[in-house]
C-alpha atoms as a PDB file:
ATOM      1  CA  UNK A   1      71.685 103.535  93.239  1.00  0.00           C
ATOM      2  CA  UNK A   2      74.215 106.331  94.457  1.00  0.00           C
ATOM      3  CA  UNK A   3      71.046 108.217  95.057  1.00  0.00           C
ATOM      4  CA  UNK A   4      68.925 105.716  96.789  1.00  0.00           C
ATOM      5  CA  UNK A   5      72.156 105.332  99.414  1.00  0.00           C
ATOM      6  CA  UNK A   6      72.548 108.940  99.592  1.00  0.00           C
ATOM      7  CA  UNK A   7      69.313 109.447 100.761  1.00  0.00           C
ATOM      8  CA  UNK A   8      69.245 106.996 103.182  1.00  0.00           C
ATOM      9  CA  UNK A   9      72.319 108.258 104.842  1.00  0.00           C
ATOM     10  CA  UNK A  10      70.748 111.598 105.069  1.00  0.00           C
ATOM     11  CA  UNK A  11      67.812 110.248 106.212  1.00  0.00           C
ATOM     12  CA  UNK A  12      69.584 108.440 108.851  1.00  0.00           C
ATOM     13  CA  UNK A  13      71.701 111.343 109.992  1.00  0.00           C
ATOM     14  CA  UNK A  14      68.679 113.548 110.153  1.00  0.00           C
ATOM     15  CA  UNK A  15      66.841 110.832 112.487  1.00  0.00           C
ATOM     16  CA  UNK A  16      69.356 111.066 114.592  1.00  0.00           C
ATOM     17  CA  UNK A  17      69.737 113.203 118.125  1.00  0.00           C
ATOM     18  CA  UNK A  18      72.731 115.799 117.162  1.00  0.00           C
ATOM     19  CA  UNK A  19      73.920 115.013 120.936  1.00  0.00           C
ATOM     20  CA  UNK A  20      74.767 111.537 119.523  1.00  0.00           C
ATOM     21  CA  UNK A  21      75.966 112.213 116.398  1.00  0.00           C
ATOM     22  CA  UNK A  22      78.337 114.334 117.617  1.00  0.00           C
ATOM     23  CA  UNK A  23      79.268 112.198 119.911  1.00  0.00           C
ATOM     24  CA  UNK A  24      79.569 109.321 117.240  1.00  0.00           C
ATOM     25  CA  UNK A  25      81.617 111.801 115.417  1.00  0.00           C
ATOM     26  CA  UNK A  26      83.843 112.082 118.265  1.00  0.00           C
ATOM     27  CA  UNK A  27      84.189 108.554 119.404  1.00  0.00           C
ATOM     28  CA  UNK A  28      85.352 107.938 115.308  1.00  0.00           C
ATOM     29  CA  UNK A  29      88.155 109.858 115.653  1.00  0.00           C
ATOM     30  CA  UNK A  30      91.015 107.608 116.478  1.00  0.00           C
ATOM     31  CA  UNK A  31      89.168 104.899 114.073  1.00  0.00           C
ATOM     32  CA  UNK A  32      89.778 107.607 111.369  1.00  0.00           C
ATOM     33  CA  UNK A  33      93.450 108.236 112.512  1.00  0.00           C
ATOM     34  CA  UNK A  34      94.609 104.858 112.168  1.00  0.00           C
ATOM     35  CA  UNK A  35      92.805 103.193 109.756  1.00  0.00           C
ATOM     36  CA  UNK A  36      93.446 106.184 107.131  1.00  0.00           C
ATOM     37  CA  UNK A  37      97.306 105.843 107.050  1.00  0.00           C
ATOM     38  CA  UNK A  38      97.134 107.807 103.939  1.00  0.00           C
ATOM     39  CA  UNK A  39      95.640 111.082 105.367  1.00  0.00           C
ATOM     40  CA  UNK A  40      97.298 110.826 108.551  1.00  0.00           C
ATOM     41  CA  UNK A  41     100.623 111.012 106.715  1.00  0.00           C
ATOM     42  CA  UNK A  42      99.691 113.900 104.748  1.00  0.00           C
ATOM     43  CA  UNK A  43      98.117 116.035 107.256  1.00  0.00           C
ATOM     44  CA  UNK A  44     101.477 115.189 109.297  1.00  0.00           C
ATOM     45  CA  UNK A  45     103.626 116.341 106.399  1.00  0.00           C
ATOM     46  CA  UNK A  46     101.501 119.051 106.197  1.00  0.00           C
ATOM     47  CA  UNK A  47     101.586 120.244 109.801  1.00  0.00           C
ATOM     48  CA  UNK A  48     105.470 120.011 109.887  1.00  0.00           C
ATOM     49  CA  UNK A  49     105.787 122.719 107.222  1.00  0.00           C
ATOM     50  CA  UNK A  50     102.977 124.962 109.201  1.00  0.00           C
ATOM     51  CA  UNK A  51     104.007 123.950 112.530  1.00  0.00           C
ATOM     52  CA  UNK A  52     108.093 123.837 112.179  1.00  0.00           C
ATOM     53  CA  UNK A  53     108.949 123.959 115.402  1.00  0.00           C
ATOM     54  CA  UNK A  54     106.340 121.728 117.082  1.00  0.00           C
ATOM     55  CA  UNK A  55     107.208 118.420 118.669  1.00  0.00           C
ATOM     56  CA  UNK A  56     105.391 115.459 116.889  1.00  0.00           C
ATOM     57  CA  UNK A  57     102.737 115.109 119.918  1.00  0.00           C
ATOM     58  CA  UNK A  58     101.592 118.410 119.406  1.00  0.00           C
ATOM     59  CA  UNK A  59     101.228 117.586 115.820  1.00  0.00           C
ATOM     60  CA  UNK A  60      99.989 114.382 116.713  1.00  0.00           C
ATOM     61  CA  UNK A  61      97.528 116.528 118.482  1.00  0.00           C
ATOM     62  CA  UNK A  62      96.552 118.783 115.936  1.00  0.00           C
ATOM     63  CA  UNK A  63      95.933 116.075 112.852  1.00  0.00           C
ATOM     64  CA  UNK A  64      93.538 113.947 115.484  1.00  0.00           C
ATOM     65  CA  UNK A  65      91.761 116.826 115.981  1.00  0.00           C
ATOM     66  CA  UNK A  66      91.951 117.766 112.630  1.00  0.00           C
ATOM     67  CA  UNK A  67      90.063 114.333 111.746  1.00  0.00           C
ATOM     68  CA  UNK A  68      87.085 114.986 114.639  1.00  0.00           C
ATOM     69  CA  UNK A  69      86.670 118.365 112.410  1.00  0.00           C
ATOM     70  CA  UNK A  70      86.119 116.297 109.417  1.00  0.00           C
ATOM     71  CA  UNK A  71      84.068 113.600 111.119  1.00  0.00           C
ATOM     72  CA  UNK A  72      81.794 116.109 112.614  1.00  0.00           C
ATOM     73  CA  UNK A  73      81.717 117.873 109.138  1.00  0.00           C
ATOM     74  CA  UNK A  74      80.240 115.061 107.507  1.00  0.00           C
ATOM     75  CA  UNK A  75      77.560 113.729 110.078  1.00  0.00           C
ATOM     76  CA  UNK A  76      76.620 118.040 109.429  1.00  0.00           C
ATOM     77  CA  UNK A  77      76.297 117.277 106.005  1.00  0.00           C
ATOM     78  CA  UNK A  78      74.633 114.933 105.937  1.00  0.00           C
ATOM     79  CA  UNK A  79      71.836 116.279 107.967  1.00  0.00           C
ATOM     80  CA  UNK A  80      71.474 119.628 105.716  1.00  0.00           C
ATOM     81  CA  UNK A  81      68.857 118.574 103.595  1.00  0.00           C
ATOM     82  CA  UNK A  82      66.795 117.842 106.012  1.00  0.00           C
ATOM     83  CA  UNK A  83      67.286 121.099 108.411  1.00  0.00           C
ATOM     84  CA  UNK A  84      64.613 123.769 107.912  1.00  0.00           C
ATOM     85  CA  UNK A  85      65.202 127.494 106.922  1.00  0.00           C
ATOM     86  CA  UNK A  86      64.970 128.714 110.081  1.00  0.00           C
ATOM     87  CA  UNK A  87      67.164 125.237 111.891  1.00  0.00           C
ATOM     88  CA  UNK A  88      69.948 126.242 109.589  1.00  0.00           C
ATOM     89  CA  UNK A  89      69.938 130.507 110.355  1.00  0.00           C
ATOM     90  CA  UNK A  90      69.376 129.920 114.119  1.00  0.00           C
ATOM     91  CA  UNK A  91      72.514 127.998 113.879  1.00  0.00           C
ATOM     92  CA  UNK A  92      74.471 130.370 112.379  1.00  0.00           C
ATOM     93  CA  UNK A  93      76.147 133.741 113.225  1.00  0.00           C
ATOM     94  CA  UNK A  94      77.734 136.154 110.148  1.00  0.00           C
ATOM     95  CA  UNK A  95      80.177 138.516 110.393  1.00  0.00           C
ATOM     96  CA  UNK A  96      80.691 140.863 107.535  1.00  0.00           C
ATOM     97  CA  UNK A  97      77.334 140.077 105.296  1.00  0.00           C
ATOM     98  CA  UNK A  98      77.536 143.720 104.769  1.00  0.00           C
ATOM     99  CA  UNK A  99      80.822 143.567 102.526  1.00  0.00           C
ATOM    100  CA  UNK A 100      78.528 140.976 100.675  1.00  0.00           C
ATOM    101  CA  UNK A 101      75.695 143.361 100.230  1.00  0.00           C
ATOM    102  CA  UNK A 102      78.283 145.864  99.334  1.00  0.00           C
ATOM    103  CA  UNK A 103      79.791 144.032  96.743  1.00  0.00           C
ATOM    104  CA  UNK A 104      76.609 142.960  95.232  1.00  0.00           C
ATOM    105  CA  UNK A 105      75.244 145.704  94.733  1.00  0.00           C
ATOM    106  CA  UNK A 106      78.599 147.151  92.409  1.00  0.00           C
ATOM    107  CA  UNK A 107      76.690 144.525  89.557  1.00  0.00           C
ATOM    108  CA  UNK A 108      79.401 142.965  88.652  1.00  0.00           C
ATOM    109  CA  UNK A 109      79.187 139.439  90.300  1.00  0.00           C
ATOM    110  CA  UNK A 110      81.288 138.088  93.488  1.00  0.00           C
ATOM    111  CA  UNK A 111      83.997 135.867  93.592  1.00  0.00           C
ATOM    112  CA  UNK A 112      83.742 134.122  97.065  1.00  0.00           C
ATOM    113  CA  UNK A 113      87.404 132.629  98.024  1.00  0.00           C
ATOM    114  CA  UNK A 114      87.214 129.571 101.139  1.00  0.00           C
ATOM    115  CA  UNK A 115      89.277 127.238 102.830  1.00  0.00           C
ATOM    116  CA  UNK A 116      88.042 123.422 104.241  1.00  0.00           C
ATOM    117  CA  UNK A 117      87.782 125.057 107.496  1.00  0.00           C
ATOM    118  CA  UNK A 118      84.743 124.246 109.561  1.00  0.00           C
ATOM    119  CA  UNK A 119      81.797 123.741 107.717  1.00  0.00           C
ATOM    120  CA  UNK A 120      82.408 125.200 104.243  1.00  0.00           C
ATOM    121  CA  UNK A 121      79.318 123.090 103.088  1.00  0.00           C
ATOM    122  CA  UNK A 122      76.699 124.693 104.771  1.00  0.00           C
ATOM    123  CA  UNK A 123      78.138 128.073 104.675  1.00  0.00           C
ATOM    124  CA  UNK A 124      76.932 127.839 100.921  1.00  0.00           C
ATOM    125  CA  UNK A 125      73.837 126.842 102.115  1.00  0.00           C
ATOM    126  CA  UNK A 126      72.962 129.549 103.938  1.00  0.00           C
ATOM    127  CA  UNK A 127      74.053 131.847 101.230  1.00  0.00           C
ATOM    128  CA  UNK A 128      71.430 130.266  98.774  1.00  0.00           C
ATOM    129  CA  UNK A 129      69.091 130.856 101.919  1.00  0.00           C
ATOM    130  CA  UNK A 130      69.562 134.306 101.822  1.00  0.00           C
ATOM    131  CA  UNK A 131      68.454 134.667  97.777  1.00  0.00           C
ATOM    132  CA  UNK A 132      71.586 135.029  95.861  1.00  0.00           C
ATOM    133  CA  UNK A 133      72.449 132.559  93.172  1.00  0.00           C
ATOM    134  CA  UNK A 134      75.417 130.386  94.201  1.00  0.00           C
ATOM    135  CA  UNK A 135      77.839 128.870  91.382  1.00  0.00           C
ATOM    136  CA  UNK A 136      80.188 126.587  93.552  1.00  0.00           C
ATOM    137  CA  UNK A 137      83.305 124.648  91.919  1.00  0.00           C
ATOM    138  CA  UNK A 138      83.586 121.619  93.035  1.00  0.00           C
ATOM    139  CA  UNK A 139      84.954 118.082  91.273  1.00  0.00           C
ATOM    140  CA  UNK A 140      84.649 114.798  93.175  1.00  0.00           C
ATOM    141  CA  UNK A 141      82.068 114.788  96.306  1.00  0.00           C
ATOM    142  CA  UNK A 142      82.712 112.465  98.951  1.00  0.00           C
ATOM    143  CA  UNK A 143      83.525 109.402  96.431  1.00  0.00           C
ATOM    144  CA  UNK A 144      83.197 109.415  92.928  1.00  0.00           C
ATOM    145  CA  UNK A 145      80.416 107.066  92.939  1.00  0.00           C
ATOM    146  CA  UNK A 146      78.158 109.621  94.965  1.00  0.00           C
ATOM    147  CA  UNK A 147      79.223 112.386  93.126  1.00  0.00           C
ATOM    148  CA  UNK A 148      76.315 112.852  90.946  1.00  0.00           C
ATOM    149  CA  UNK A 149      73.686 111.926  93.992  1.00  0.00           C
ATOM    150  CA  UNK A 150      75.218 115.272  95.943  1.00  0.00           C
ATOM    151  CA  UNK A 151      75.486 117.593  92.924  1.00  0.00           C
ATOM    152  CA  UNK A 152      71.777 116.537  92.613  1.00  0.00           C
ATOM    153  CA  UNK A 153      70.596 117.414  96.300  1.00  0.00           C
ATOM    154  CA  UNK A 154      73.181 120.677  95.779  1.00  0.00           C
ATOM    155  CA  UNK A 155      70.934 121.935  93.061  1.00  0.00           C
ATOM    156  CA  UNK A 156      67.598 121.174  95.192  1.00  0.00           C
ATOM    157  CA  UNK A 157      69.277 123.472  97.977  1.00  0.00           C
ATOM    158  CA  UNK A 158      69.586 126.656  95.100  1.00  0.00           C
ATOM    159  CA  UNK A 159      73.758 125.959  94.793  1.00  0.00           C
ATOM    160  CA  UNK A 160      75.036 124.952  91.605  1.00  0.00           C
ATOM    161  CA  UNK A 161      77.705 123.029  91.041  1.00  0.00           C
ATOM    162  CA  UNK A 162      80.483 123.596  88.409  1.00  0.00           C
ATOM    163  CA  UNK A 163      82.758 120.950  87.228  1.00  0.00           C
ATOM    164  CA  UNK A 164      86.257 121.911  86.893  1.00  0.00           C
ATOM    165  CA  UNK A 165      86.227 120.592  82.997  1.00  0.00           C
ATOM    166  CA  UNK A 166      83.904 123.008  82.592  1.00  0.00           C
ATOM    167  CA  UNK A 167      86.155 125.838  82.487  1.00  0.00           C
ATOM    168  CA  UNK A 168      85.632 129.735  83.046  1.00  0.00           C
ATOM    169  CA  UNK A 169      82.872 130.154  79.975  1.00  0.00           C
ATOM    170  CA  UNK A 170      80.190 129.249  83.140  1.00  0.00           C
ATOM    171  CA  UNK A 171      81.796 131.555  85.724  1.00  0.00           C
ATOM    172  CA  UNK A 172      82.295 134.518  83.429  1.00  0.00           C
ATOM    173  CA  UNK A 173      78.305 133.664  82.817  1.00  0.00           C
ATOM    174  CA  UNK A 174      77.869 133.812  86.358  1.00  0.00           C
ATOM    175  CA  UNK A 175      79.605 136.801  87.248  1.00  0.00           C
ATOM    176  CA  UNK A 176      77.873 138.786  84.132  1.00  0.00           C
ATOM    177  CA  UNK A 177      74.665 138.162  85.629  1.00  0.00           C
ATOM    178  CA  UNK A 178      75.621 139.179  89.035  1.00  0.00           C
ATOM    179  CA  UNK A 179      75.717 135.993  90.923  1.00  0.00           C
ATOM    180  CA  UNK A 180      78.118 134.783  93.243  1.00  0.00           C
ATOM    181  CA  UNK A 181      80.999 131.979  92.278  1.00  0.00           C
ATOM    182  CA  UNK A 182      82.648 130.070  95.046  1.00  0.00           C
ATOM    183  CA  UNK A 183      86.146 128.819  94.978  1.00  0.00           C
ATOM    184  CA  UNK A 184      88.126 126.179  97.496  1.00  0.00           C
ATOM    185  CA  UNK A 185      91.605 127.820  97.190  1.00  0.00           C
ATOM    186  CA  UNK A 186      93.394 125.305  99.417  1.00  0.00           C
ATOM    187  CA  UNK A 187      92.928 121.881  97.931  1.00  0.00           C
ATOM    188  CA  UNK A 188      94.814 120.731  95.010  1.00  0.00           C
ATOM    189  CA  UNK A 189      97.937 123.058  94.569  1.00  0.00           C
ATOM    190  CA  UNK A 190      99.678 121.360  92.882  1.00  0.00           C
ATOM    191  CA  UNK A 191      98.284 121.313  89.098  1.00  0.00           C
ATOM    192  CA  UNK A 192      97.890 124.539  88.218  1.00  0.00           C
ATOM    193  CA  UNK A 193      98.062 128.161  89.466  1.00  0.00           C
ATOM    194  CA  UNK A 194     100.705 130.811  89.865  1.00  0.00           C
ATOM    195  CA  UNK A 195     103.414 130.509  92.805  1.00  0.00           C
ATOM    196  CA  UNK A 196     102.770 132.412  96.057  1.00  0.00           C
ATOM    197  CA  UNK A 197     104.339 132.459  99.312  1.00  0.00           C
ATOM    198  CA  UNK A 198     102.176 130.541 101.533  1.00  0.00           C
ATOM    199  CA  UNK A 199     103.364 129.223 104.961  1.00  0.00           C
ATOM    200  CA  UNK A 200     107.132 130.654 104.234  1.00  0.00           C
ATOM    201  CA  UNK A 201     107.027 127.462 100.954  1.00  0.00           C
ATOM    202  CA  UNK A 202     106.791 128.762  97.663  1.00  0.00           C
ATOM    203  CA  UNK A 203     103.623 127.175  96.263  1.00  0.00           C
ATOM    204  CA  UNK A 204     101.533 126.977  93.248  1.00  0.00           C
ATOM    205  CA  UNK A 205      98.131 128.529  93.888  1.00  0.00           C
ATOM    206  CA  UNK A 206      94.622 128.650  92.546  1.00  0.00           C
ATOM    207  CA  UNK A 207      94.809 131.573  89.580  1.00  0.00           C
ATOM    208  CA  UNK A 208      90.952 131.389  89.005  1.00  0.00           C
ATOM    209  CA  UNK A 209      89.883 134.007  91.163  1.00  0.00           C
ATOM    210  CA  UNK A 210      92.274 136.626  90.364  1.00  0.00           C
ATOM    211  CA  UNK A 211      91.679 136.030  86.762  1.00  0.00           C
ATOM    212  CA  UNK A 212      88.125 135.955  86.839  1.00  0.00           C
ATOM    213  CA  UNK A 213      88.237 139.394  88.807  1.00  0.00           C
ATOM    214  CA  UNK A 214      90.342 140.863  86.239  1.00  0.00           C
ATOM    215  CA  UNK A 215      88.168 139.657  83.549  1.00  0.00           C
ATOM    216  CA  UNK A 216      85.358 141.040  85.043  1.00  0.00           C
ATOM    217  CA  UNK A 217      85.496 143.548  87.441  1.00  0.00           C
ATOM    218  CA  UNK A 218      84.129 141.155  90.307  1.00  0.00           C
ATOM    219  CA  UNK A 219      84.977 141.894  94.108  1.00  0.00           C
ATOM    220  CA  UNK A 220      86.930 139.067  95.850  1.00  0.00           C
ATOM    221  CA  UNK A 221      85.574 137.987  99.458  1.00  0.00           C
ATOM    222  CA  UNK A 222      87.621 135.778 101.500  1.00  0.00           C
ATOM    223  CA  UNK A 223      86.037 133.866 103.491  1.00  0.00           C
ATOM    224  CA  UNK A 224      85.237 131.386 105.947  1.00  0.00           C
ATOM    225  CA  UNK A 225      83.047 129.057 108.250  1.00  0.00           C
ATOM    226  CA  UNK A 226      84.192 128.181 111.578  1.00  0.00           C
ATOM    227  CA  UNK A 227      82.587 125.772 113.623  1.00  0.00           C
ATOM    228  CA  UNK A 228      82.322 127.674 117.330  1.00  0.00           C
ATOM    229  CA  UNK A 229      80.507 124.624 119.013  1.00  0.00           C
ATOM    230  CA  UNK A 230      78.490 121.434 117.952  1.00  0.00           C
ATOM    231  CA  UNK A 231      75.799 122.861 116.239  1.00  0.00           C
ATOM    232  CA  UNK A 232      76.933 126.446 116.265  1.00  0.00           C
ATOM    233  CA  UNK A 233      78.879 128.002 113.300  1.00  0.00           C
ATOM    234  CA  UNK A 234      80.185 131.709 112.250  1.00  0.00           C
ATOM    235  CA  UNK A 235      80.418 132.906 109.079  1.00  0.00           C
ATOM    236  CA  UNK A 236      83.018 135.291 108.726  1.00  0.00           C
ATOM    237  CA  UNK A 237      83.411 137.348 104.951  1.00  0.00           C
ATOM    238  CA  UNK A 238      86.188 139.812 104.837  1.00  0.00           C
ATOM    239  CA  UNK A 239      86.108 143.282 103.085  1.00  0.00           C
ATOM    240  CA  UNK A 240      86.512 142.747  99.908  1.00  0.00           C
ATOM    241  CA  UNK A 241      89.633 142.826  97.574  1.00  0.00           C
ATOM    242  CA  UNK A 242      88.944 145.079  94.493  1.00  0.00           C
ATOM    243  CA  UNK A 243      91.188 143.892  91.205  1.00  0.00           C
ATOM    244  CA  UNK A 244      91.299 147.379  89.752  1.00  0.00           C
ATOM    245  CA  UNK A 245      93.547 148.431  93.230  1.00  0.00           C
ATOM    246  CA  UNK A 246      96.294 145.635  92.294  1.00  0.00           C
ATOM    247  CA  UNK A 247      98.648 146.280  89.472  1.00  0.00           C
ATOM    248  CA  UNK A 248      98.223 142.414  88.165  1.00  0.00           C
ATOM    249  CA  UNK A 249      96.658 139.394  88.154  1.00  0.00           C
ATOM    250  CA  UNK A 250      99.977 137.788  90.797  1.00  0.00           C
ATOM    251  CA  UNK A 251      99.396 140.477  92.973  1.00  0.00           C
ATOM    252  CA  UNK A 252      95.675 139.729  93.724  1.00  0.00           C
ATOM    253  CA  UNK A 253      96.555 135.920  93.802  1.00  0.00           C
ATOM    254  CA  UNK A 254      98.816 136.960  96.424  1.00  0.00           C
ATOM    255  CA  UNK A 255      96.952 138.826  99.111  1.00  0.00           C
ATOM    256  CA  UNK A 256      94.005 135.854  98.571  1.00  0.00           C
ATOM    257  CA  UNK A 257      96.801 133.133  99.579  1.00  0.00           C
ATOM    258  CA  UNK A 258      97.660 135.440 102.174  1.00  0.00           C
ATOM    259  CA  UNK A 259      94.170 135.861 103.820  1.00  0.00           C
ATOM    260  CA  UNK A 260      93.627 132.065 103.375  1.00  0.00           C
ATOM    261  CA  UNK A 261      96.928 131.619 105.090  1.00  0.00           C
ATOM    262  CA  UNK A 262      95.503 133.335 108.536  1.00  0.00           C
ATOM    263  CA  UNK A 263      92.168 132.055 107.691  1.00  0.00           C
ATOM    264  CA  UNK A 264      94.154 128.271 108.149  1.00  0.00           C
ATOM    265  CA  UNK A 265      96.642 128.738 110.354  1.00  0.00           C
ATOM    266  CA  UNK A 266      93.495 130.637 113.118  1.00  0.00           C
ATOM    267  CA  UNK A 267      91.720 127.463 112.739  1.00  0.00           C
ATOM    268  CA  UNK A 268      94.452 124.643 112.459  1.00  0.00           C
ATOM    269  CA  UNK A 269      92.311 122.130 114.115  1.00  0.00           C
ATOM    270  CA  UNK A 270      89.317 122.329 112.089  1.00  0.00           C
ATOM    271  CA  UNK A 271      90.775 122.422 108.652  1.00  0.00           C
ATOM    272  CA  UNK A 272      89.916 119.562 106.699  1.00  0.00           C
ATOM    273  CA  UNK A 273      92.468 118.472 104.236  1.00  0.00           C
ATOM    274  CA  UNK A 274      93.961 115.179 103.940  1.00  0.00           C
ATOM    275  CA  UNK A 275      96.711 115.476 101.056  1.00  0.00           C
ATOM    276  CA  UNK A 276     100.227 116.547 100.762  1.00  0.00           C
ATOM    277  CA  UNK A 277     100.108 120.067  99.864  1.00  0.00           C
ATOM    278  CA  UNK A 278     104.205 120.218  99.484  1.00  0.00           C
ATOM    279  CA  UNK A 279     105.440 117.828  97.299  1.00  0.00           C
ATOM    280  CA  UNK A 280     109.406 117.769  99.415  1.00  0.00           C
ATOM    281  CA  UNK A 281     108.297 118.027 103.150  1.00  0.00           C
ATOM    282  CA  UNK A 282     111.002 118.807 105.434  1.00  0.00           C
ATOM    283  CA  UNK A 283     112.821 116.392 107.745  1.00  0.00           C
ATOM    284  CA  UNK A 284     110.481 117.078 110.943  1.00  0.00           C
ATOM    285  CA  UNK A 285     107.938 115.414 107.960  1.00  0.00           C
ATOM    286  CA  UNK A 286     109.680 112.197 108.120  1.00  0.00           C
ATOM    287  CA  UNK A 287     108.926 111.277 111.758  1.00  0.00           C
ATOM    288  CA  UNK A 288     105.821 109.779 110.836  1.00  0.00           C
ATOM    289  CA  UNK A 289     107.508 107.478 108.058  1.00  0.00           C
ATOM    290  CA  UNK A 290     106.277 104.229 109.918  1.00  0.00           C
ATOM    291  CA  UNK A 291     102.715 105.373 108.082  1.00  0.00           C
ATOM    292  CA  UNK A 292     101.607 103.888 104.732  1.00  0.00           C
ATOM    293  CA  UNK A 293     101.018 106.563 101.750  1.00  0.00           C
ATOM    294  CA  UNK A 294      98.895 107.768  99.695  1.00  0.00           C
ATOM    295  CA  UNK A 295      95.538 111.150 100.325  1.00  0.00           C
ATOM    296  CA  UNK A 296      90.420 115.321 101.511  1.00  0.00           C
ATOM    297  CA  UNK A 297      87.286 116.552 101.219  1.00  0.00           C
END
């Protein structure tokens, strides 16, 4: 069933002129402000600790646009199964696929870092377009009731998808056969990871790819995929961090939260998470306290 709807909605999206979808998209955008009380309260919360001394329009400002990002996202991807090769690569401008190549060719595997900035989605795409073997970690997708619907059409665009239960055994795989391993490094903080400075909060973050560098040897490329106009993306890959130039695993962690820090903050308005990343938000956090909780993609 999750499949059958899946498909339609793809199909749908696909059918339609990207002039109106992204206009759709648009037009959506105050829907999704105030009927999602939830997210609009978190990516308030979470604006006040990035954005201290803003007044609450311009955060105001920032979360709405925040939420035309995400709209725009998903009409996106839904329409990627449907684009052709050369649709999706005419779309799309790199920067830095030689640190890629680079890194690659050391043997040892990649560990790809991202944020939910732009299109994150199809940036994996277009890495499976370009040969190499994709391992992405990812748990729910879009609801949990779709979930196994998108992991399915993941797999028929060359990107496989690694649970979070499943643990490093399938990564260290991965890596040992030189493949590439993808890792969202701004979504759940909270569970797990070591504490970094990021945005002037101490904050757990994501320990997987430092470890898995150390382990292995692996390059880590931070990265990201902006989202320059409708229809137009860039792909930017920085030069890569090498674990044996970092006296531990904390240090690595560290300049990855930093990099993913700029990579945010550069691209406020198109960064797609909609849950409380700081558990005590500061005071400026309360102005939106009229709004309902509870919280991405």
């Amino acid at each position: 069933m999750s499949r059958l709807v899946y498909g339609w909605l793809t199909a749908v999206m696909a059918g339609m002129p990207p002039r109106l979808g992204y206009l759709l998209a648009d037009a959506l955008t105050e829907a999704h402000y105030q009927l999602f009380p939830a997210r609009r309260h978190a990516a308030l919360a979470n604006l006040a600790v990035i954005m201290p001394r803003a007044t609450r329009r311009e955060r105001t400002r920032v979360a709405r646009a925040m939420m035309r990002s995400h709209n725009r996202m998903m009409f996106e991807f839904f329409r990627l199964p449907h684009l052709t090769r050369d649709e999706l690569l005419h779309a799309v401008d790199v920067w830095g696929r030689e640190h890629l190549e680079q890194a690659v060719a050391r043997g040892r595997g990649v560990v790809i870092t991202c944020t939910h900035v732009g299109n994150w989605e199809l940036a994996a795409v277009v890495l499976a377009e370009w040969g190499y073997v994709l391992h992405a970690v990812a748990g729910v997708q879009l609801a949990r009731w779709l979930t196994p619907a998108v992991r399915e059409t993941k797999s028929e665009l060359a990107i496989h998808t690694v649970a979070p239960e499943d643990g490093f055994r399938k990564l260290l795989r991965a890596l040992e056969h030189n493949d590439l391993v993808a890792l969202m490094v701004d979504g759940d903080l909270f569970s797990h990871g070591v504490s970094v400075d990021l945005f002037g909060r101490e904050t757990p973050f994501p320990s997987g790819p430092g470890v898995l560098a150390q382990r292995t040897g692996a390059l880590i490329i931070c990265g990201y995929c902006e989202r320059v106009r409708p229809g137009r993306f860039r792909i930017v890959m920085e030069p890569p961090l090498d674990p044996a130039a970092f006296p531990d695993t904390a240090s690595l962690i560290a300049q990855v939260a930093r990099t993913s820090e700029r990579h945010i903050r550069e691209h406020l308005d198109q960064w797609c998470i909609f849950r409380p990343l700081w558990e005590t938000a500061p005071s400026a956090a309360a102005e939106p306290a009229a709004a309902a909780r509870s919280a991405e993609a």
